[in-house]
Protein backbone atom coordinates (compact mmCIF):
# COMPACT_ATOMS: atom_id res chain seq x y z
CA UNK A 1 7.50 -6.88 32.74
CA UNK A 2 5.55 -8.58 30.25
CA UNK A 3 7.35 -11.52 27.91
CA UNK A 4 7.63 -10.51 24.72
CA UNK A 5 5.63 -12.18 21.82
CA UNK A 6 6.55 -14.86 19.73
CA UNK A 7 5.09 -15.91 16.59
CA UNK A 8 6.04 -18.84 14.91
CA UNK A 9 4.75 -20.33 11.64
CA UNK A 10 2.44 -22.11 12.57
CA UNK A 11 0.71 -19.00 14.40
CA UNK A 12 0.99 -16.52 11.40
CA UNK A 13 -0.76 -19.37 9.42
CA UNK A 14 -3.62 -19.59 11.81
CA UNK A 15 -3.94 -16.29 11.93
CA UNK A 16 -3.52 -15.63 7.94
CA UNK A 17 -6.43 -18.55 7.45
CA UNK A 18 -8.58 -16.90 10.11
CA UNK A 19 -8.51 -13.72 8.13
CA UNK A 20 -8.51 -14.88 4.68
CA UNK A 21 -11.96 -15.14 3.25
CA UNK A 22 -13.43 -12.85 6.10
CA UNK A 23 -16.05 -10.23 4.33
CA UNK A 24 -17.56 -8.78 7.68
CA UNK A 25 -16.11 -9.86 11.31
CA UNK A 26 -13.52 -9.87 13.56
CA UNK A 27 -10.36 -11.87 14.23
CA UNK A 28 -9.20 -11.63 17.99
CA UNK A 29 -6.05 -13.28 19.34
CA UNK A 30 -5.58 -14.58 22.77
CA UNK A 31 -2.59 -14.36 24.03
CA UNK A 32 -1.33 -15.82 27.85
CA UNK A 33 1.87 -15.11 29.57
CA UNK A 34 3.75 -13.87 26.29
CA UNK A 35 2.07 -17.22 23.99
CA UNK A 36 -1.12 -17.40 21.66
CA UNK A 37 -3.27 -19.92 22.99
CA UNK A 38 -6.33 -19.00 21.21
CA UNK A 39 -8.29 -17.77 17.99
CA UNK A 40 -11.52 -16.61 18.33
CA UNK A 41 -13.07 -15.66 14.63
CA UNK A 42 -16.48 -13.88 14.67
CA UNK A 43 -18.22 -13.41 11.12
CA UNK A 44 -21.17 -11.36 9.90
CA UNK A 45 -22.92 -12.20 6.93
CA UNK A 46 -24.77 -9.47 5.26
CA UNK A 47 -27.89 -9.73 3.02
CA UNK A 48 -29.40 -7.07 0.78
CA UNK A 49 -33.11 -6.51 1.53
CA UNK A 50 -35.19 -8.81 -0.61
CA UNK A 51 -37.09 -7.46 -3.16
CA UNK A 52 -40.33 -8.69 -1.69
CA UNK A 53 -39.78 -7.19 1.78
CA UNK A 54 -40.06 -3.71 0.47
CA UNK A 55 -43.61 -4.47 -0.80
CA UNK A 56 -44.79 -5.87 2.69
CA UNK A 57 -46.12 -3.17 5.35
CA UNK A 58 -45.47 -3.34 8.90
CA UNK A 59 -48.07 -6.05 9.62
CA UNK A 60 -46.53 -8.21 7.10
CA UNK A 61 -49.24 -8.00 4.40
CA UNK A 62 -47.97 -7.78 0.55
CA UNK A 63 -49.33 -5.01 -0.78
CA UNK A 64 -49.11 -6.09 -4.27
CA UNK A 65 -51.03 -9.30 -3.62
CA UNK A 66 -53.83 -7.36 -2.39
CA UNK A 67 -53.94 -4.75 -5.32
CA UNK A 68 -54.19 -7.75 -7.72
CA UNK A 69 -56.91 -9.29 -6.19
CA UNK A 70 -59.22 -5.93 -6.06
């Protein structure tokens, strides 16, 4: 039967700091025969398309650029 889980202080503050602050992500906790021995905080960071990107073409050529110099 598996030990049950203890979580001291120290633990819920790791885990609460992991969290805190996290946007986009995942907080995974480790845990070995009944203890947390590890962590493991994965974050994505999300941009909005740039303004400029919408005005390139597949091949990478600004379209704008070329209509000003026509």
């Amino acid at each position: 039967m598996a030990k049950p889980l203890e979580v001291d202080d120290i633990w819920t503050q790791r885990i609460l700091n992991s969290v805190n602050g996290l946007e986009y992500g995942t907080v995974q906790i480790v845990i070995h025969d009944g203890r947390i021995v590890q962590i493991e905080r994965t974050e994505r960071k999300r941009f909005e398309a740039e303004a400029g990107a919408r005005d390139r073409d597949h091949t990478g050529v600004n379209r704008q650029q070329i209509r000003k110099n026509s």
